[in-house]
C-alpha atoms as a PDB file:
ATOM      1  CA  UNK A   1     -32.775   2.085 -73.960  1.00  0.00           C
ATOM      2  CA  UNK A   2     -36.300   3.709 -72.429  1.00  0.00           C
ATOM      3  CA  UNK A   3     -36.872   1.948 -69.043  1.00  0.00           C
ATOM      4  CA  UNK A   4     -39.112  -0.860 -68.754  1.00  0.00           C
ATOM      5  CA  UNK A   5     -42.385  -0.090 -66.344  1.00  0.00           C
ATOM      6  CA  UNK A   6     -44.973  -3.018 -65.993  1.00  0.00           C
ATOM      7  CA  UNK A   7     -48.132  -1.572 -64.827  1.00  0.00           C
ATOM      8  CA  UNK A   8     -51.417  -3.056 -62.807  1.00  0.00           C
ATOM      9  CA  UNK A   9     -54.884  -1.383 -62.978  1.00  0.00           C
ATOM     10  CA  UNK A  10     -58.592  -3.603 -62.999  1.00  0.00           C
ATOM     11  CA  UNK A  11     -59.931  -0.664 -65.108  1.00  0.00           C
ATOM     12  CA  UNK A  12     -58.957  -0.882 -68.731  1.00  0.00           C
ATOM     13  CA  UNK A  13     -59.710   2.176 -69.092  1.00  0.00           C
ATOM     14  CA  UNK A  14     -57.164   3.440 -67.068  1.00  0.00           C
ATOM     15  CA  UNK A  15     -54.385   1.157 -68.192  1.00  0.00           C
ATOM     16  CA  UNK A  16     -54.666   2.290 -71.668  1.00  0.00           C
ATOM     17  CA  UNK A  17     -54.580   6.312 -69.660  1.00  0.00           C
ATOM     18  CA  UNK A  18     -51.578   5.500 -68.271  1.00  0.00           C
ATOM     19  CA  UNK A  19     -49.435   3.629 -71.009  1.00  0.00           C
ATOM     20  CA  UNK A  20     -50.012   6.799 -73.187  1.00  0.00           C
ATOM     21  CA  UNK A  21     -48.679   8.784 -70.540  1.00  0.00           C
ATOM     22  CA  UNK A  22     -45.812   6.466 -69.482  1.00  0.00           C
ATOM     23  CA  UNK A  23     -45.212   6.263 -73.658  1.00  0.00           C
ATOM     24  CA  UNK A  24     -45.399  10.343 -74.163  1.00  0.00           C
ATOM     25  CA  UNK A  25     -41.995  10.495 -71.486  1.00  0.00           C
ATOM     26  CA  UNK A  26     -40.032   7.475 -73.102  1.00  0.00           C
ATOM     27  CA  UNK A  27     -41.199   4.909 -70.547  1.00  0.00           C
ATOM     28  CA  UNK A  28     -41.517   1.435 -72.472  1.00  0.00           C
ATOM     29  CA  UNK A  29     -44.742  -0.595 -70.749  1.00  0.00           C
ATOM     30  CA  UNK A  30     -43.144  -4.429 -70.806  1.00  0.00           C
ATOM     31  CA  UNK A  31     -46.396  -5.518 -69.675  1.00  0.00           C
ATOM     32  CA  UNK A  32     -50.257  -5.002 -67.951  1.00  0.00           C
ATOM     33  CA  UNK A  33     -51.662  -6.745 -65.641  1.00  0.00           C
ATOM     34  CA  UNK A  34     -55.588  -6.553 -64.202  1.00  0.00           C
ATOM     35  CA  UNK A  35     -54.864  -8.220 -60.982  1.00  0.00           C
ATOM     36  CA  UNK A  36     -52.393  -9.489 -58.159  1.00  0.00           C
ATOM     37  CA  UNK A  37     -51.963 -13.232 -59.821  1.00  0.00           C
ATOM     38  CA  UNK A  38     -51.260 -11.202 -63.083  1.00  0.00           C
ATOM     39  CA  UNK A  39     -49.097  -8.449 -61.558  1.00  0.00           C
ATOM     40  CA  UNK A  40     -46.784 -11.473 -60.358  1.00  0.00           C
ATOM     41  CA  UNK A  41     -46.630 -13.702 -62.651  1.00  0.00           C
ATOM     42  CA  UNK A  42     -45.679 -10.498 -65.053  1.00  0.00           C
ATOM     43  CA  UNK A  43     -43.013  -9.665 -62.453  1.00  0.00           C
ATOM     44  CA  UNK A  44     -41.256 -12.886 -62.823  1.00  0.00           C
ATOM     45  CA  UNK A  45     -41.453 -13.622 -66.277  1.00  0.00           C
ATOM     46  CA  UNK A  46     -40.236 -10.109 -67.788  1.00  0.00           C
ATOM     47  CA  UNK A  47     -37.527  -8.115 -67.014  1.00  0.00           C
ATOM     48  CA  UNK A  48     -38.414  -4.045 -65.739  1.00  0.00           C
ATOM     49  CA  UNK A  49     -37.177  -1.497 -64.034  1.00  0.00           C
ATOM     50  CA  UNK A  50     -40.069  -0.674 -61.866  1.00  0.00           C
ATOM     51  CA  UNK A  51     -43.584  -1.506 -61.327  1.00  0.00           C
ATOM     52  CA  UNK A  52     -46.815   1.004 -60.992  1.00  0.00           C
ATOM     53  CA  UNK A  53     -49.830  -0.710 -59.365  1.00  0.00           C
ATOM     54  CA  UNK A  54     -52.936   0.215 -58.437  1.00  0.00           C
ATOM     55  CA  UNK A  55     -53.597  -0.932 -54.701  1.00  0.00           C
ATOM     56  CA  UNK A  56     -56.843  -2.004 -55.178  1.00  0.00           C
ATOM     57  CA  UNK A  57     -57.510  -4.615 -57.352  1.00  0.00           C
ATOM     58  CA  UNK A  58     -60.365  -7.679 -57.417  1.00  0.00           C
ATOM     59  CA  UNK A  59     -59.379 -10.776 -58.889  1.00  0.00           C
ATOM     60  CA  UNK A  60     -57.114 -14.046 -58.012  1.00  0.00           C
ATOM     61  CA  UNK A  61     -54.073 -13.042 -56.223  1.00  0.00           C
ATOM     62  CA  UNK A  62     -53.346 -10.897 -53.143  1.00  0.00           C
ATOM     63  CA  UNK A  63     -54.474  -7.235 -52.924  1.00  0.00           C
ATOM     64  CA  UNK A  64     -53.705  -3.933 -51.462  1.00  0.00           C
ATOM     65  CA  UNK A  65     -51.075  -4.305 -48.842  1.00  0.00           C
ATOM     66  CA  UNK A  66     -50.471  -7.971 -49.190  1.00  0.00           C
ATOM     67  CA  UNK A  67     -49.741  -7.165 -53.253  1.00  0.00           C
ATOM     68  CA  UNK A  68     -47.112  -4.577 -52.471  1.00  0.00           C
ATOM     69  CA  UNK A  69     -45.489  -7.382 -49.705  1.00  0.00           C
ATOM     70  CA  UNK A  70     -45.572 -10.523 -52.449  1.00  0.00           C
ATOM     71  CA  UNK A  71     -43.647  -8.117 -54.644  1.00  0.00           C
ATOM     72  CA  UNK A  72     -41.379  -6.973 -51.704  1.00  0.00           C
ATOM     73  CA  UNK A  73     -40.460 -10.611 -51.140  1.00  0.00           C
ATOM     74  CA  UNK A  74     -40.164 -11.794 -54.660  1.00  0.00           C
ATOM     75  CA  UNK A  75     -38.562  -8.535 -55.813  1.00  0.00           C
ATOM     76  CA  UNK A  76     -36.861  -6.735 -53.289  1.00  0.00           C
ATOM     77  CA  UNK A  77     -34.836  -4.358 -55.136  1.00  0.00           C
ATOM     78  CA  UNK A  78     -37.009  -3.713 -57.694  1.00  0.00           C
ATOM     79  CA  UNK A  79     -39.075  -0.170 -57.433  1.00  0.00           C
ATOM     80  CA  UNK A  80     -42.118   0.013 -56.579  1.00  0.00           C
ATOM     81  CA  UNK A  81     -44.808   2.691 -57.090  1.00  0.00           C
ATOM     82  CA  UNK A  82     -48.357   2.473 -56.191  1.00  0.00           C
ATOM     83  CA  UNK A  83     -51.514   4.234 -57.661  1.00  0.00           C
ATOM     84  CA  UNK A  84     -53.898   4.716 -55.077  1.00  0.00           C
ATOM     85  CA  UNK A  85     -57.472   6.954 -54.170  1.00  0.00           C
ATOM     86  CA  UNK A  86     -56.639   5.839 -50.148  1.00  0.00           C
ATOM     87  CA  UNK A  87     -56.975   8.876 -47.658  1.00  0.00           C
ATOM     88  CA  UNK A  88     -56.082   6.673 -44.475  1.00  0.00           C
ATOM     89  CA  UNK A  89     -52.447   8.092 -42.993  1.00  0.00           C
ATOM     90  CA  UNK A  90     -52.214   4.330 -41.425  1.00  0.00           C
ATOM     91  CA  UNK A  91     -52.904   2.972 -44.341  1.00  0.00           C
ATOM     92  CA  UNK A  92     -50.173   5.474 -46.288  1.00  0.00           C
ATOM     93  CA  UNK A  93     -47.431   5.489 -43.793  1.00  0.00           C
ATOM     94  CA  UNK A  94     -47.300   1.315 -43.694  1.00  0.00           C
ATOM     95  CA  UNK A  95     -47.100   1.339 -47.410  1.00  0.00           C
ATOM     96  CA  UNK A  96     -43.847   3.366 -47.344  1.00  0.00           C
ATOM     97  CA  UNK A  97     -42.848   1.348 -43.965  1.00  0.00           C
ATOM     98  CA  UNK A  98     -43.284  -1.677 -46.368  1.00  0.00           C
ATOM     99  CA  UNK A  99     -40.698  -0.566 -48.960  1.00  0.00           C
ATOM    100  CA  UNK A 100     -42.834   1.293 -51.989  1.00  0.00           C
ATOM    101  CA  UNK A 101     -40.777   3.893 -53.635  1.00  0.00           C
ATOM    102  CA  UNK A 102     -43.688   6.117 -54.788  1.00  0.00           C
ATOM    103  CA  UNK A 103     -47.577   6.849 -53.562  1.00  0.00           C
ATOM    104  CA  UNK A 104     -49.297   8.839 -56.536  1.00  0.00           C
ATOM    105  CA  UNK A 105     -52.977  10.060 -56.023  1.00  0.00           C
ATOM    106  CA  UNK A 106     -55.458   8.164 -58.141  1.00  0.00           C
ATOM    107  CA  UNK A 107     -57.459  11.179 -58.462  1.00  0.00           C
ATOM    108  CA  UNK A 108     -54.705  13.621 -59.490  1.00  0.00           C
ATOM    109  CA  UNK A 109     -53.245  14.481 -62.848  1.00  0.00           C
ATOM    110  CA  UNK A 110     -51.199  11.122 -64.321  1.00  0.00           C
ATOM    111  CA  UNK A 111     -48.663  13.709 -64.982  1.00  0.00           C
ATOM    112  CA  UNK A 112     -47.356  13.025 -61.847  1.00  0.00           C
ATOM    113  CA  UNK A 113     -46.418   9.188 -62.869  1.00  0.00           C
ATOM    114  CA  UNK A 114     -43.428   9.578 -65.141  1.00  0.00           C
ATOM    115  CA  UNK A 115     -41.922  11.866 -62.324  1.00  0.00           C
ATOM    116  CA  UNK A 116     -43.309   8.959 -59.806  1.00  0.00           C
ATOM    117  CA  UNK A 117     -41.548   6.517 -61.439  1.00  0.00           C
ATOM    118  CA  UNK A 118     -37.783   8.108 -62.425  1.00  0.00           C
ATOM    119  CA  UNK A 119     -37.556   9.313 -58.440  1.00  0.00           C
ATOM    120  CA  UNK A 120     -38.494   5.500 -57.788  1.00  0.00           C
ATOM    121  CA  UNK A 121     -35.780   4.386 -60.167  1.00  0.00           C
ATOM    122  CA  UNK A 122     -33.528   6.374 -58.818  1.00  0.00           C
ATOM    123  CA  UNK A 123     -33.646   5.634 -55.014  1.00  0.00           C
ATOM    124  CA  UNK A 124     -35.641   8.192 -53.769  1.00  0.00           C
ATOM    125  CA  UNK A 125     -39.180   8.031 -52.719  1.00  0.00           C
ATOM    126  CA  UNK A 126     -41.942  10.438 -54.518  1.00  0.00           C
ATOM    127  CA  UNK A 127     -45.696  11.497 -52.556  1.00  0.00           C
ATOM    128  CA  UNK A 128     -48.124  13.004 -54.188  1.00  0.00           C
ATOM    129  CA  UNK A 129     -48.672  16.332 -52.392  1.00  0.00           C
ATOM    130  CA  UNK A 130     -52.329  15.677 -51.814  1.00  0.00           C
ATOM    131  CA  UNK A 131     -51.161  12.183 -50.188  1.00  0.00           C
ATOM    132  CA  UNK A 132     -48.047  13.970 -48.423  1.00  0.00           C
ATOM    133  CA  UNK A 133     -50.180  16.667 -46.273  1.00  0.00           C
ATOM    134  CA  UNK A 134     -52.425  13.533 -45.194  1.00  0.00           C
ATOM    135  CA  UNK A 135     -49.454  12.253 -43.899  1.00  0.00           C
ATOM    136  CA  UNK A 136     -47.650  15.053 -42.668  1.00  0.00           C
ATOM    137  CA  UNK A 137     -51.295  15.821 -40.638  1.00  0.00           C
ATOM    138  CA  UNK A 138     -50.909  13.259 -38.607  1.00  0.00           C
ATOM    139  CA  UNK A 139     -46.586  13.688 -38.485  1.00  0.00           C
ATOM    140  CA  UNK A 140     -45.978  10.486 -40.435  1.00  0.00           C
ATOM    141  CA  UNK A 141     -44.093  11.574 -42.905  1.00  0.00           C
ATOM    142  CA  UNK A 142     -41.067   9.466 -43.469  1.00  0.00           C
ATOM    143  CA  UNK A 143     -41.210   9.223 -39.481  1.00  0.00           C
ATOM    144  CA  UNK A 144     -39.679   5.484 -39.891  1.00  0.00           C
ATOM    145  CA  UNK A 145     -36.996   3.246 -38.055  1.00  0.00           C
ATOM    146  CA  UNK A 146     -34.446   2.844 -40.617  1.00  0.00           C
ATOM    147  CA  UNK A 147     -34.306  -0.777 -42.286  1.00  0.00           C
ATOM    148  CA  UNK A 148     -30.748  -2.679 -41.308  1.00  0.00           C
ATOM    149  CA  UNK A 149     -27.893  -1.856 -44.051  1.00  0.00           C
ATOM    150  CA  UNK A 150     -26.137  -5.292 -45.363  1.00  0.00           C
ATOM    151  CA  UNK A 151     -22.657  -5.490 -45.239  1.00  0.00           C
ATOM    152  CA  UNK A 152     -22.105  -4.202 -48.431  1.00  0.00           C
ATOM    153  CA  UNK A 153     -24.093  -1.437 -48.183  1.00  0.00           C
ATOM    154  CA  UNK A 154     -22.798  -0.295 -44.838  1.00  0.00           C
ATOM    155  CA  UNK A 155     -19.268  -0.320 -46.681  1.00  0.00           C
ATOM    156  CA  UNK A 156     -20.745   2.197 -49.464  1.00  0.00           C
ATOM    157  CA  UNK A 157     -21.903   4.301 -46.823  1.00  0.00           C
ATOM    158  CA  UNK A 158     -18.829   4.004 -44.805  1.00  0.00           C
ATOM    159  CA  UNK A 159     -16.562   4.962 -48.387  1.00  0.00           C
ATOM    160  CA  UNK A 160     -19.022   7.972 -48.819  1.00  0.00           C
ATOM    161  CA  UNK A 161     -18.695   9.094 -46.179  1.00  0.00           C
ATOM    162  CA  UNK A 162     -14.493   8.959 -45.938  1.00  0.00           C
ATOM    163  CA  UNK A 163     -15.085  11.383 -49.607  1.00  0.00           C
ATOM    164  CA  UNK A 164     -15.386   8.284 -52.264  1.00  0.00           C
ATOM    165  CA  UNK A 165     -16.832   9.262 -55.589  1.00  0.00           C
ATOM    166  CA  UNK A 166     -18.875   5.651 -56.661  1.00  0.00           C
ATOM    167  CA  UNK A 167     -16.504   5.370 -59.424  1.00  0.00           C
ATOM    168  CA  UNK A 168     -13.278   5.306 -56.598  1.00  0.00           C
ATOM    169  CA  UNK A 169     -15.746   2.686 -54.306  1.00  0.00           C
ATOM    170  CA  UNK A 170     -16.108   0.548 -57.604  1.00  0.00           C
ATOM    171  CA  UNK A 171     -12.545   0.603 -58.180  1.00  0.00           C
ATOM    172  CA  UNK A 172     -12.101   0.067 -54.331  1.00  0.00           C
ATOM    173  CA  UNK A 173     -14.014  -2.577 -53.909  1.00  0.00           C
ATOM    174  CA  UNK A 174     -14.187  -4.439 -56.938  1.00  0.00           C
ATOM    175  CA  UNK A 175     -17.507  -4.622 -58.153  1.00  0.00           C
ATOM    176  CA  UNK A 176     -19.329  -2.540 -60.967  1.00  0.00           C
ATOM    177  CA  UNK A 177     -20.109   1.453 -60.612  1.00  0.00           C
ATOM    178  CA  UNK A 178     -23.669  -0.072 -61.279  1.00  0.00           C
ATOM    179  CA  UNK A 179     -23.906  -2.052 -58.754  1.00  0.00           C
ATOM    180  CA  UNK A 180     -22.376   0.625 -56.520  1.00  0.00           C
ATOM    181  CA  UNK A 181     -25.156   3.132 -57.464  1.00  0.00           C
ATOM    182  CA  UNK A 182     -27.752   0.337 -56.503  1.00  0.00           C
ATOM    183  CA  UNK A 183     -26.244  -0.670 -53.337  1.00  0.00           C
ATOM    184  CA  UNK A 184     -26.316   3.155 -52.712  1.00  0.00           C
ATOM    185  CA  UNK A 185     -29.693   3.964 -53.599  1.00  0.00           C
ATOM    186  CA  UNK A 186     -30.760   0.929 -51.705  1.00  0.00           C
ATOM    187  CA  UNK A 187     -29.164   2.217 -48.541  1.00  0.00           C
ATOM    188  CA  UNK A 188     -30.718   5.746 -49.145  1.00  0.00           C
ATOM    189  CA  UNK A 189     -34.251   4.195 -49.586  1.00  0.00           C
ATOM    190  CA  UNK A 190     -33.953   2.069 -46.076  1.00  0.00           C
ATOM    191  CA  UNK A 191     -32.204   5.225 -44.500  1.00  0.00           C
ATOM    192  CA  UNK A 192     -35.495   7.098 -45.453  1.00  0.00           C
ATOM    193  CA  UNK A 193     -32.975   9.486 -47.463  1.00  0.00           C
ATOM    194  CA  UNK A 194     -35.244  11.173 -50.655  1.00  0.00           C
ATOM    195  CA  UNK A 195     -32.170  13.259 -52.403  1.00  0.00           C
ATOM    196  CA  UNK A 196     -28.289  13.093 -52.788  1.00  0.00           C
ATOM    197  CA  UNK A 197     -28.476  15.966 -50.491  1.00  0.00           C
ATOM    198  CA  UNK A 198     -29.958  14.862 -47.645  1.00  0.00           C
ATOM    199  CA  UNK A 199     -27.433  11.671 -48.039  1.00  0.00           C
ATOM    200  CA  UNK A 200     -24.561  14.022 -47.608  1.00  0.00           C
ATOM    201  CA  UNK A 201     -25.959  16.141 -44.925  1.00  0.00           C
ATOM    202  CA  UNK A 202     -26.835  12.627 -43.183  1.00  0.00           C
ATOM    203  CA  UNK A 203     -23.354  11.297 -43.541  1.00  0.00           C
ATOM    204  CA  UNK A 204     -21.732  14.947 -42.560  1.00  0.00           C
ATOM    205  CA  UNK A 205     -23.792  14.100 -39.335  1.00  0.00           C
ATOM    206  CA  UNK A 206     -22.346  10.369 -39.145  1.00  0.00           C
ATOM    207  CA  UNK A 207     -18.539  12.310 -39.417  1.00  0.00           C
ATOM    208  CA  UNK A 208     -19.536  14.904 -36.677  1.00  0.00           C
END
């Protein structure tokens, strides 16, 4: 089954752009949206995997910053990537603060969205490079406190770290290889961790 992306732009134009990209790379769009009320309401009615929005959108419902917080609270493990033309490092750096998975550059090739969206999906956090050497000139990049681990994902971490394949944490612990891999991912996300290899180098460190 192709994953299921609902999408958020005010410009038709560009929604139509970016389902045939999404559709070229076996990404099923389960719904567009024009604005924040839209976005949401989408959100909670259909199931997805992740959700590209543009940060900037008129219409009824919040916008930039407060958009990408409404889905945060409503949604919180669900992916988030957002399209946006914003230069401002603040501005950047509080959006990955807030929890988004993925900042792609409006004015860049929508190439970059497929790849945007499968990091996203797969707990790790994608910048486009334009956006990452705004950030990186001012030494934000990824330069965050971690987020708190829950219980359960403090245990995941823990059973990593001891050698545990997620299939022997699973079996450990009861619950799903799924829902091991999410709790995982989750824990990599708030531990600002973008690759399987900087988890194991960060728990090596943990062991030392």
């Amino acid at each position: 089954m192709h994953p299921r992306i609902i999408i958020a732009d005010d410009h038709p134009v560009v929604l139509h752009g970016i389902r045939i990209v999404l559709e070229r790379h076996r990404l099923h769009v389960a719904g567009a949206a024009c604005d924040g009320a839209g976005l949401l309401q989408l959100v909670d009615e259909r199931r997805c995997h992740a959700v590209l929005t543009d940060l900037t959108m008129p219409g009824p419902g919040p916008d930039g910053p407060e958009l990408v917080a409404a889905l945060r609270e409503r949604h919180p493990q669900l992916p988030v990537v957002v399209l946006t033309g914003a230069r401002h490092p603040g501005l950047l750096d509080g959006l990955l603060r807030d929890g988004v998975h993925g900042l792609v550059d409006k004015a860049a090739d929508f190439a970059e969205l497929p790849q945007a969206l499968h990091a996203a999906m797969g707990g790790q956090v994608f910048v486009s490079q334009q956006l990452r050497r705004h950030l990186q000139s001012r030494d934000l990049m990824f330069q965050r406190e971690p987020s708190p681990l829950w219980a359960r994902e403090q245990e995941v971490m823990q059973l990593l770290a001891e050698g545990l394949s997620v299939n022997a944490i699973a079996d450990h612990s009861g619950r799903s290889a799924k829902t091991i891999s999410r709790q995982k991912a989750e824990a990599k996300r708030k531990l600002g961790l973008h690759s399987n290899q900087e988890l194991y180098e960060y728990l090596k460190r943990q062991r030392d």
